[in-house]
N, C-alpha and C. Protein backbone atom coordinates (compact mmCIF):
# COMPACT_ATOMS: atom_id res chain seq x y z
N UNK A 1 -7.32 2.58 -10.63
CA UNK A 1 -6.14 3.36 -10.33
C UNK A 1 -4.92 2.45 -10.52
N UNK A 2 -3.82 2.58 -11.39
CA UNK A 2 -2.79 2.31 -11.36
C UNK A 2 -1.69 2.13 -10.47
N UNK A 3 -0.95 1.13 -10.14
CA UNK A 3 -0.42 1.40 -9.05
C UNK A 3 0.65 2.24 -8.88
N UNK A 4 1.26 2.60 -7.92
CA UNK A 4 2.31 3.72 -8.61
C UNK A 4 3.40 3.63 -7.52
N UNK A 5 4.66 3.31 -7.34
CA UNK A 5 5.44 3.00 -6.75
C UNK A 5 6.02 4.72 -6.36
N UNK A 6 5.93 4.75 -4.85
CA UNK A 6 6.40 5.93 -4.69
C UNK A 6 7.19 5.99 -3.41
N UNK A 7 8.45 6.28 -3.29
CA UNK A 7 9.09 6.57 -1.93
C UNK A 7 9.26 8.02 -1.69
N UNK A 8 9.17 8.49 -0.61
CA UNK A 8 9.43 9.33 0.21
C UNK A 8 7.90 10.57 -0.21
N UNK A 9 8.18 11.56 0.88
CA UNK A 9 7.21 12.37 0.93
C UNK A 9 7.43 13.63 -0.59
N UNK A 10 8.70 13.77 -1.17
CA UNK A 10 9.15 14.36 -2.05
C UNK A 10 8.43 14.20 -3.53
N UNK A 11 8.85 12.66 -3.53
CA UNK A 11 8.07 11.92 -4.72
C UNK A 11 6.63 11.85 -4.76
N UNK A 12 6.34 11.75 -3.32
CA UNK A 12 4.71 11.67 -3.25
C UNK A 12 3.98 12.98 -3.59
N UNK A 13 4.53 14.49 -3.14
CA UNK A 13 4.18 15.86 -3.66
C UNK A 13 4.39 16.04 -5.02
N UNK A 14 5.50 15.28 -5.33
CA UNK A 14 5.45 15.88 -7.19
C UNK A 14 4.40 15.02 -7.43
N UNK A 15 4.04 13.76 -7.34
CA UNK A 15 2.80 13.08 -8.54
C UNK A 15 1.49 13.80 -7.72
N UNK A 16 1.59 14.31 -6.32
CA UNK A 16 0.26 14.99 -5.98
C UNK A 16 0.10 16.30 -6.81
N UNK A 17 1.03 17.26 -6.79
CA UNK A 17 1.45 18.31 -7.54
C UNK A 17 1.11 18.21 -9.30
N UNK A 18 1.59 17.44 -9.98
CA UNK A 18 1.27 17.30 -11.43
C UNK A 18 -0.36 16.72 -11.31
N UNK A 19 -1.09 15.86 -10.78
CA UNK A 19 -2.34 15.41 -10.81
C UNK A 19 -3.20 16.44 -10.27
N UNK A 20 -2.09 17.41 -9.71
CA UNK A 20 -3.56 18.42 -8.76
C UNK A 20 -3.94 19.39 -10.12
N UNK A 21 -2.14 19.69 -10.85
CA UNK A 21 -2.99 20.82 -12.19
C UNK A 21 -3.64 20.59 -13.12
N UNK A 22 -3.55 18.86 -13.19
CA UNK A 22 -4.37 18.38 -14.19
C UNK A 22 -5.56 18.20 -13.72
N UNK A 23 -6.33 18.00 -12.50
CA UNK A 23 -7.45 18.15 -12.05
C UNK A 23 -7.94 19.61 -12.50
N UNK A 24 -7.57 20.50 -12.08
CA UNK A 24 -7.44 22.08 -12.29
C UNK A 24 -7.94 22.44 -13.04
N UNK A 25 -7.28 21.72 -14.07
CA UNK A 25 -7.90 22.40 -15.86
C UNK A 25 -8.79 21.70 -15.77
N UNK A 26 -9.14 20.55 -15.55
CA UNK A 26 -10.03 19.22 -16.33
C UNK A 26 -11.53 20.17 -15.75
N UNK A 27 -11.28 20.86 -14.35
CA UNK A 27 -12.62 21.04 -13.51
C UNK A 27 -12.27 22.24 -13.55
N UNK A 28 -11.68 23.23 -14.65
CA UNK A 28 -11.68 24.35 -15.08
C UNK A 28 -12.31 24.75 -16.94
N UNK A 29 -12.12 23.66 -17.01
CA UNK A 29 -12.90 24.19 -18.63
C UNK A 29 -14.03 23.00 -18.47
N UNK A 30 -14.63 22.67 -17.15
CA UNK A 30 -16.17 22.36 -17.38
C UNK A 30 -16.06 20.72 -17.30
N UNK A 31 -15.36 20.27 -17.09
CA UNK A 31 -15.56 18.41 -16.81
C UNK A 31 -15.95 18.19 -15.68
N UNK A 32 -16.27 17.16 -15.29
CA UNK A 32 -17.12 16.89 -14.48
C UNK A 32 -16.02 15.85 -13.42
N UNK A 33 -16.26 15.54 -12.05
CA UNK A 33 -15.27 14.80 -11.62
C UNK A 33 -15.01 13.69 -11.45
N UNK A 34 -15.52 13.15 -12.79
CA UNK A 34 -15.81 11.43 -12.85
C UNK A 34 -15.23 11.18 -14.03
N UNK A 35 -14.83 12.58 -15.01
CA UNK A 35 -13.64 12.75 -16.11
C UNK A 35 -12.49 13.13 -15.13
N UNK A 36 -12.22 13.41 -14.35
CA UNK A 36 -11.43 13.54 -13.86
C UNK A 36 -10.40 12.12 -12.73
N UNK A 37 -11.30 11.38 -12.72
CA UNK A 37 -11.08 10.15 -11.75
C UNK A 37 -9.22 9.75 -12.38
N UNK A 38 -8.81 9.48 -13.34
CA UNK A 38 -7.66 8.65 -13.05
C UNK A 38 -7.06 9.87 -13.09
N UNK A 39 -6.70 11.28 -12.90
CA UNK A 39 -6.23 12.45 -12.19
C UNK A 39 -6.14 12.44 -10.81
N UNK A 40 -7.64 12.31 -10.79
CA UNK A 40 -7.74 12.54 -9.14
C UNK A 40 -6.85 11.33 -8.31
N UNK A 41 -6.75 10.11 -9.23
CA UNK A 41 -6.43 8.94 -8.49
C UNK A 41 -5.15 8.97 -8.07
N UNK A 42 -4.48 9.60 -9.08
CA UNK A 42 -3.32 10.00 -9.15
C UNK A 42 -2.61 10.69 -7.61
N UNK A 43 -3.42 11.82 -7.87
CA UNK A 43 -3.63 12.96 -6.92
C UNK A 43 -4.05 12.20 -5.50
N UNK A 44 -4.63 11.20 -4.96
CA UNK A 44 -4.73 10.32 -3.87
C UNK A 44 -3.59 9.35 -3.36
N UNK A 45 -2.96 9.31 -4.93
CA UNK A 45 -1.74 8.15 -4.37
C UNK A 45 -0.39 8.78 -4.39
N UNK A 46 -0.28 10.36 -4.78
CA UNK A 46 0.35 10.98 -4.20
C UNK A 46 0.34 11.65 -2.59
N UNK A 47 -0.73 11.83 -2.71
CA UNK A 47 -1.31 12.01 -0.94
C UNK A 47 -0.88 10.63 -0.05
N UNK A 48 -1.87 10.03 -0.41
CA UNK A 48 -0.91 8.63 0.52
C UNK A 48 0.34 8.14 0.41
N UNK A 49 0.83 8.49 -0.58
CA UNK A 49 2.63 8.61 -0.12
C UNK A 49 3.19 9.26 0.62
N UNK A 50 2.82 10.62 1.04
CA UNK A 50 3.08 11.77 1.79
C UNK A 50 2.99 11.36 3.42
N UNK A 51 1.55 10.57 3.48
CA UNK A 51 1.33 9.94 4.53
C UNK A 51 1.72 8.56 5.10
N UNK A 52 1.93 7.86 3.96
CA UNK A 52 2.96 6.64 4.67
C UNK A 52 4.16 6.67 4.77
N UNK A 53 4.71 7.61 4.62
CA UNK A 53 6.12 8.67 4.60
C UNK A 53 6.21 9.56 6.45
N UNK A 54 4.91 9.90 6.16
CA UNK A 54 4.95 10.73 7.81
C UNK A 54 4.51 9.43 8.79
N UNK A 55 3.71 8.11 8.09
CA UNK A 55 3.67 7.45 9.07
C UNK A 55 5.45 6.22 9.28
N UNK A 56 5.77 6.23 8.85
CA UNK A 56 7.15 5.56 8.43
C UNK A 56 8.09 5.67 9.70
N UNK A 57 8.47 5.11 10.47
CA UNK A 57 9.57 5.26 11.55
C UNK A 57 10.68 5.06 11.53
N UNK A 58 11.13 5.54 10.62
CA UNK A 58 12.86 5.55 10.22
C UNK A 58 13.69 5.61 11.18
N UNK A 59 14.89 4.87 11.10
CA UNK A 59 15.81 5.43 12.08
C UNK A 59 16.71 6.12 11.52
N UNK A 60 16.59 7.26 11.26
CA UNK A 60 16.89 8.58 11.05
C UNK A 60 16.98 9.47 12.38
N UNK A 61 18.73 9.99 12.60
CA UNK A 61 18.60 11.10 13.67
C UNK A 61 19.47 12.16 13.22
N UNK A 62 19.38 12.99 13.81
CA UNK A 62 20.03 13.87 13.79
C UNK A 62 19.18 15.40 12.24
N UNK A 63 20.48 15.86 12.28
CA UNK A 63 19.95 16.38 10.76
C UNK A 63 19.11 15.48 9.55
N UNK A 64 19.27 14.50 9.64
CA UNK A 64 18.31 13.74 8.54
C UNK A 64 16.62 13.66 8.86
N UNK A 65 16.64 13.27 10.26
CA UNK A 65 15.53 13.38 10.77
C UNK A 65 14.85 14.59 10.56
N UNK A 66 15.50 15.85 10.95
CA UNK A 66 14.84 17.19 10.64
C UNK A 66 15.02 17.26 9.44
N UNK A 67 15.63 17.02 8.38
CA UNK A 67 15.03 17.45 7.10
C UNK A 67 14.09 16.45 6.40
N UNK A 68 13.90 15.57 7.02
CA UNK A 68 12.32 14.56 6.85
C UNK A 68 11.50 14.91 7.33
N UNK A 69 11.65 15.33 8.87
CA UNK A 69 10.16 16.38 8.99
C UNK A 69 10.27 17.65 8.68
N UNK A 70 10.51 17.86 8.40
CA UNK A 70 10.69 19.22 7.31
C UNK A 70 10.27 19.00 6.03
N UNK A 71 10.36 18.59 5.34
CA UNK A 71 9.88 17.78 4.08
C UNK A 71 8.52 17.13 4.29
N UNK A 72 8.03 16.47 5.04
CA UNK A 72 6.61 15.98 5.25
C UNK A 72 6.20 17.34 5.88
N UNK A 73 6.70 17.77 6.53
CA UNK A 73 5.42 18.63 7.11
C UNK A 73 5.22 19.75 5.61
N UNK A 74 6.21 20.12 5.22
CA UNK A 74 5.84 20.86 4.23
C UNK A 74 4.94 20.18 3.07
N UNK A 75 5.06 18.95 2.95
CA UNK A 75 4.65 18.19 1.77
C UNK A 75 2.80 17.85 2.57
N UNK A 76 2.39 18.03 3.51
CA UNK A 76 0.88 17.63 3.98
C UNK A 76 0.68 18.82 4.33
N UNK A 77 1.10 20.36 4.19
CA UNK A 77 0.83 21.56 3.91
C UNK A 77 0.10 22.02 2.45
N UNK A 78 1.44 21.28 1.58
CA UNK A 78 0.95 21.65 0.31
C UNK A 78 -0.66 21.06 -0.12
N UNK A 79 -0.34 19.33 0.64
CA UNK A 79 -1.63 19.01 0.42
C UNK A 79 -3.28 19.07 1.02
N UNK A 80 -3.25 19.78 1.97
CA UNK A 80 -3.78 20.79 2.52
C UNK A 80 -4.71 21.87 1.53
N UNK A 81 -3.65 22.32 1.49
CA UNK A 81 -4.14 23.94 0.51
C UNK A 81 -4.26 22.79 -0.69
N UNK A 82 -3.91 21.97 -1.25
CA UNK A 82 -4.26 21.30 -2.41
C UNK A 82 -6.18 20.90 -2.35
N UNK A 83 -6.24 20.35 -1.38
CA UNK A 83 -7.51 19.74 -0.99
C UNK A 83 -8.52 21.47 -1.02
N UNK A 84 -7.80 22.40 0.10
CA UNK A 84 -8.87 23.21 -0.27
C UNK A 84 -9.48 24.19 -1.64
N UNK A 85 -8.37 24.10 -2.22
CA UNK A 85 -8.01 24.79 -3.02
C UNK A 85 -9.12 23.87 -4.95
N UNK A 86 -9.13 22.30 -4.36
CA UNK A 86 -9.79 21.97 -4.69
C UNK A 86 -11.25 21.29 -4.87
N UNK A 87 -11.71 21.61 -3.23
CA UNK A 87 -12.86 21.66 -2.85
C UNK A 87 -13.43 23.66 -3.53
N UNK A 88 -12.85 24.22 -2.93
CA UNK A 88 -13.39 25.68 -4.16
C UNK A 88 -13.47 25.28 -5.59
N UNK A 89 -12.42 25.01 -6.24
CA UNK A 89 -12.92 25.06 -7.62
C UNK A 89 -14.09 24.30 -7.97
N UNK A 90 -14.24 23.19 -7.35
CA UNK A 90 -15.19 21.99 -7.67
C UNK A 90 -16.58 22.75 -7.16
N UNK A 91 -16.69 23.65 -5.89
CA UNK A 91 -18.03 24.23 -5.81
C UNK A 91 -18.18 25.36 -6.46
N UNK A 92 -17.07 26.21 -7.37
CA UNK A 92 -17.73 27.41 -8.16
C UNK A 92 -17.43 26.92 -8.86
N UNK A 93 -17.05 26.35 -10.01
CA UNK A 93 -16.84 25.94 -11.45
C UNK A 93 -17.16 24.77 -11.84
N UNK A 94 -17.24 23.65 -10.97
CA UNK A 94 -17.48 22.48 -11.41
C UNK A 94 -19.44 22.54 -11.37
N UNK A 95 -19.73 21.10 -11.73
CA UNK A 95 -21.38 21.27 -11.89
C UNK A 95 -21.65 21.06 -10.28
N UNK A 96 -22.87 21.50 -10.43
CA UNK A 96 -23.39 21.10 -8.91
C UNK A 96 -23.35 19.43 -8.48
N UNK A 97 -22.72 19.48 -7.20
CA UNK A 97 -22.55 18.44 -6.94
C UNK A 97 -21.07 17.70 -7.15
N UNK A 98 -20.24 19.04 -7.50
CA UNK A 98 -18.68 18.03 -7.86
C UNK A 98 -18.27 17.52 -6.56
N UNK A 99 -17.75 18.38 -5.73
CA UNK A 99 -17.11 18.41 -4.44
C UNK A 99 -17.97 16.81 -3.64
N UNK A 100 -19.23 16.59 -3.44
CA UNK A 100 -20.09 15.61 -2.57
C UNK A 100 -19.32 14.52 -3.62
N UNK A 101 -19.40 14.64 -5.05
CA UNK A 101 -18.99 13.31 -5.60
C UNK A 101 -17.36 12.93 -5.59
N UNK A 102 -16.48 13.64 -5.46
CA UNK A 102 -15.30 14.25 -5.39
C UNK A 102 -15.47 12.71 -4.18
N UNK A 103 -15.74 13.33 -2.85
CA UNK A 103 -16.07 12.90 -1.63
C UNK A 103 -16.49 11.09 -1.58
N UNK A 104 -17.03 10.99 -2.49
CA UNK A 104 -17.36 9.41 -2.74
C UNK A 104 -16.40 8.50 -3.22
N UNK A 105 -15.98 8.92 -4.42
CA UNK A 105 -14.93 8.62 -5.22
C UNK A 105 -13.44 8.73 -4.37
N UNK A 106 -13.14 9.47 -3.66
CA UNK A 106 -11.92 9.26 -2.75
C UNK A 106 -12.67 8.52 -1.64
N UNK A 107 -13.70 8.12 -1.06
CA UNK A 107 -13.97 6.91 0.20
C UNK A 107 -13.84 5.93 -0.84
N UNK A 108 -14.52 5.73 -2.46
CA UNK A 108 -14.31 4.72 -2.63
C UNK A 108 -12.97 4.11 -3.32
N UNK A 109 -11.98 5.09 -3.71
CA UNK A 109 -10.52 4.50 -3.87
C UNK A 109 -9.55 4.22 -2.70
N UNK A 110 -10.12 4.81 -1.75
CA UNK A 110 -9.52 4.61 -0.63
C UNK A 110 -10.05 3.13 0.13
N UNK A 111 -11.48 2.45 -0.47
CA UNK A 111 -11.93 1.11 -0.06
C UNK A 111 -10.89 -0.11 -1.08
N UNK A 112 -11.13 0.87 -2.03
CA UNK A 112 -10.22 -0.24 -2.75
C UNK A 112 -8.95 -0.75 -2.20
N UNK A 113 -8.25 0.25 -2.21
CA UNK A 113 -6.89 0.70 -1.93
C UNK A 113 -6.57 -0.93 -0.38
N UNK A 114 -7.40 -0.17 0.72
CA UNK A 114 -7.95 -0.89 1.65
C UNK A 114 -7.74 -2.75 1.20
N UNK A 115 -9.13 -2.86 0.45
CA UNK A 115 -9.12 -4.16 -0.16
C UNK A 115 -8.15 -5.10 -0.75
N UNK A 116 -7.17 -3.81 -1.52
CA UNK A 116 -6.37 -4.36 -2.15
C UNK A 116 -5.34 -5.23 -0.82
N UNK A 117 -4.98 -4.00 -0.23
CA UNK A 117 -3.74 -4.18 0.96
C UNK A 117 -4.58 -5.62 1.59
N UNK A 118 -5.73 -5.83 2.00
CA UNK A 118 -6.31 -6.75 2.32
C UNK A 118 -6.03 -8.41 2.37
N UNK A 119 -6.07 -7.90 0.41
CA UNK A 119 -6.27 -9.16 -0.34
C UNK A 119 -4.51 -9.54 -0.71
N UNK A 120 -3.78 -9.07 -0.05
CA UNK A 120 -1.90 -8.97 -0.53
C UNK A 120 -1.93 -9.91 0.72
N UNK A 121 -2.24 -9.27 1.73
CA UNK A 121 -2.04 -9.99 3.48
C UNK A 121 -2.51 -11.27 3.75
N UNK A 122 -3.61 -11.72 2.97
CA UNK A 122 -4.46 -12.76 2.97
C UNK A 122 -3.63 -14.04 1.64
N UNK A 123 -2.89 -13.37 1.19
CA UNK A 123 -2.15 -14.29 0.02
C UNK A 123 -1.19 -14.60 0.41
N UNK A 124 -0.60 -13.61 1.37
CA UNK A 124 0.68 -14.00 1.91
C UNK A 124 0.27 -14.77 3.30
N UNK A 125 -0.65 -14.49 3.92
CA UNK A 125 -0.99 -15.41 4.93
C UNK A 125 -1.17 -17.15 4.09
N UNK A 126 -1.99 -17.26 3.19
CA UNK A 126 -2.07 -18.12 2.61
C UNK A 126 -0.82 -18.88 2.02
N UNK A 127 0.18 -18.43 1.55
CA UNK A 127 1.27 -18.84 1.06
C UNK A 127 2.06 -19.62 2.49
N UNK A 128 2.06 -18.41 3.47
CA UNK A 128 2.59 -18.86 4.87
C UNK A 128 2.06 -19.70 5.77
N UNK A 129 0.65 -20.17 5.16
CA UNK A 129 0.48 -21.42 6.14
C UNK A 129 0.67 -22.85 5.26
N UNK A 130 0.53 -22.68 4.00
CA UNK A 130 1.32 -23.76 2.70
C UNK A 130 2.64 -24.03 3.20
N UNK A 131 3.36 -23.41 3.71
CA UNK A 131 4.83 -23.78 3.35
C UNK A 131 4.48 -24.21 4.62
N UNK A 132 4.05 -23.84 6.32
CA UNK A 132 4.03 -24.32 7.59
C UNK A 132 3.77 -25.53 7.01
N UNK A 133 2.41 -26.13 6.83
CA UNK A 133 1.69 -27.31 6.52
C UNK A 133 3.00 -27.96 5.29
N UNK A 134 3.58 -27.55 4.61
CA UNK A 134 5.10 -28.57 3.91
C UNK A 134 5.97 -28.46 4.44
N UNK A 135 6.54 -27.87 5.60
CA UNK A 135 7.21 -27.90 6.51
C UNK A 135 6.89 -28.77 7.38
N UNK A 136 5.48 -29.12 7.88
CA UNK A 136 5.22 -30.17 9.10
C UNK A 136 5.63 -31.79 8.52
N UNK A 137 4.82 -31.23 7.07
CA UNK A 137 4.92 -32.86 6.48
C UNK A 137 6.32 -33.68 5.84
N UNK A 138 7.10 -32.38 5.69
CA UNK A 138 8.61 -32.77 5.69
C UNK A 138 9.20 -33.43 6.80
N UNK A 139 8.84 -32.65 8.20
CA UNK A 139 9.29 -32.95 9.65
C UNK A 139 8.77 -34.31 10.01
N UNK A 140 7.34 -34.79 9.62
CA UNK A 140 7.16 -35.75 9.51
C UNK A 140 7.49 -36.84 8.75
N UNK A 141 7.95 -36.96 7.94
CA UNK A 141 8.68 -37.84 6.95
C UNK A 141 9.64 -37.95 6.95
N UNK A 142 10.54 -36.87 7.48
CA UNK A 142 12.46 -36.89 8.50
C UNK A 142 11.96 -37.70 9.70
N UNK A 143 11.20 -38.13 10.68
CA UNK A 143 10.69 -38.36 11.44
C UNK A 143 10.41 -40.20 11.71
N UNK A 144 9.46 -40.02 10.64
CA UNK A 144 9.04 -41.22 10.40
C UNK A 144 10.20 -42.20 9.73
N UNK A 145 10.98 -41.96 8.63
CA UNK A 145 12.31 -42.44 8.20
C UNK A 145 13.37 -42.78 9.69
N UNK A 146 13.52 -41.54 10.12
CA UNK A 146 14.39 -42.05 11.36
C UNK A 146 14.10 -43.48 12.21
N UNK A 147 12.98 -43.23 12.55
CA UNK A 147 12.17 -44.28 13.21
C UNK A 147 12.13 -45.39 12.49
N UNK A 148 12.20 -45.48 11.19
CA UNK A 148 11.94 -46.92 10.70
C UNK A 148 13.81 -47.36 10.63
N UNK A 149 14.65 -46.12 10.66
CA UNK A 149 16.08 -46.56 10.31
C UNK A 149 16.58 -46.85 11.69
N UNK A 150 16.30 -46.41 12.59
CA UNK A 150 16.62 -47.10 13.79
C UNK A 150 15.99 -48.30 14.00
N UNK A 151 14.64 -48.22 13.86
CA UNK A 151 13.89 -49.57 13.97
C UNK A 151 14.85 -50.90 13.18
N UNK A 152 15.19 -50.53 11.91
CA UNK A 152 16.44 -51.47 10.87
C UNK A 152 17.22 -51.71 11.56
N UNK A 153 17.98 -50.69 12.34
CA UNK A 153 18.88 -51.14 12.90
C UNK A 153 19.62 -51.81 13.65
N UNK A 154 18.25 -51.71 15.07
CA UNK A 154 17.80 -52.55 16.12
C UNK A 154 17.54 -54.04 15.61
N UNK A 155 16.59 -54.16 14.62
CA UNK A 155 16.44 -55.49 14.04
C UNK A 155 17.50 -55.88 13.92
N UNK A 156 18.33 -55.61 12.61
CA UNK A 156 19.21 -56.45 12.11
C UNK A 156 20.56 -56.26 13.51
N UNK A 157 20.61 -55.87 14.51
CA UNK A 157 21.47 -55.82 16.03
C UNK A 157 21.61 -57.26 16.67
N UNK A 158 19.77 -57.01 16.70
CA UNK A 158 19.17 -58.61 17.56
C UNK A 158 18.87 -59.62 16.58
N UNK A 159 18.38 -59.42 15.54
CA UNK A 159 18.53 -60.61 14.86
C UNK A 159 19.83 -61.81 14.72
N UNK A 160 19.62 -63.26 15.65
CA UNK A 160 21.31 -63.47 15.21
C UNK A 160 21.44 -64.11 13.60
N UNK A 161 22.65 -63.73 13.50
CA UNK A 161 23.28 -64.46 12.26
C UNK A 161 23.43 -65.94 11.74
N UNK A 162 22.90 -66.58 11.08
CA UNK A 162 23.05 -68.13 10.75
C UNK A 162 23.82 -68.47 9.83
């Protein structure tokens, strides 16, 4: 699945919306839903825009706020009737067995998906304990310098002059 940069619940219904009619046909003139996968994928990462949109805590009040939930709620309506609408076609038109595989294929883009976010957190954790660990060893070497420049200093204080 491609990644697909999407803000708000608006944007997330149109790419759910265009991937749902292209599912439609694909599992309307007889494909199967594994020809259908970078549709459907589509159609998932429009859904999860919808939902990290309704999960999102904006500080938004007033009228803005209500026309954001207004907009998500309508937009996880559509996808709703999207889902059922495509669980039917997949059990009368598709081959036996679309809908159960349908079912796999979204747990398993949704593992990915998962993995991916995973493997972003773990790079950036990684990056962020690199710079701690060149940060300590900087602090230590500002540290250690001080100490030897005072130490100079002290010397050449008490040392007397001949």
């Amino acid at each position: 699945m491609d990644p697909i940069t999407i803000t708000g619940a608006i944007a997330g219904i149109k790419i759910a919306n265009e991937a749902f009619s292209a599912v439609k046909e694909m599992i309307g003139n007889g494909r199967t839903v594994a020809d259908c996968g970078s549709a459907l994928g589509k159609w998932m990462a429009g859904v999860q825009a919808v939902e990290k949109e309704a999960a999102n805590k904006g500080s938004l009040t007033g009228d803005n706020a209500s026309s954001r939930a207004i907009e998500i709620v309508s937009a996880r309506n559509q996808v709703r009737q999207q889902r059922n609408e495509l669980r039917e076609w997949m059990q009368l038109y598709g081959p036996p067995g679309s809908w159960d595989e349908f079912i796999q294929l979204e747990r398993q883009f949704r593992l990915e998906a998962k993995e991916q976010k995973q493997n972003i957190q773990k790079q950036k954790a990684k990056k962020l304990n690199t710079l701690k660990n060149i940060l300590i060893a900087v602090l230590i070497t500002l540290a250690t310098a001080m100490i030897i420049g005072i130490g100079l200093v002290v010397y050449l204080n008490i040392t007397p002059e001949t």
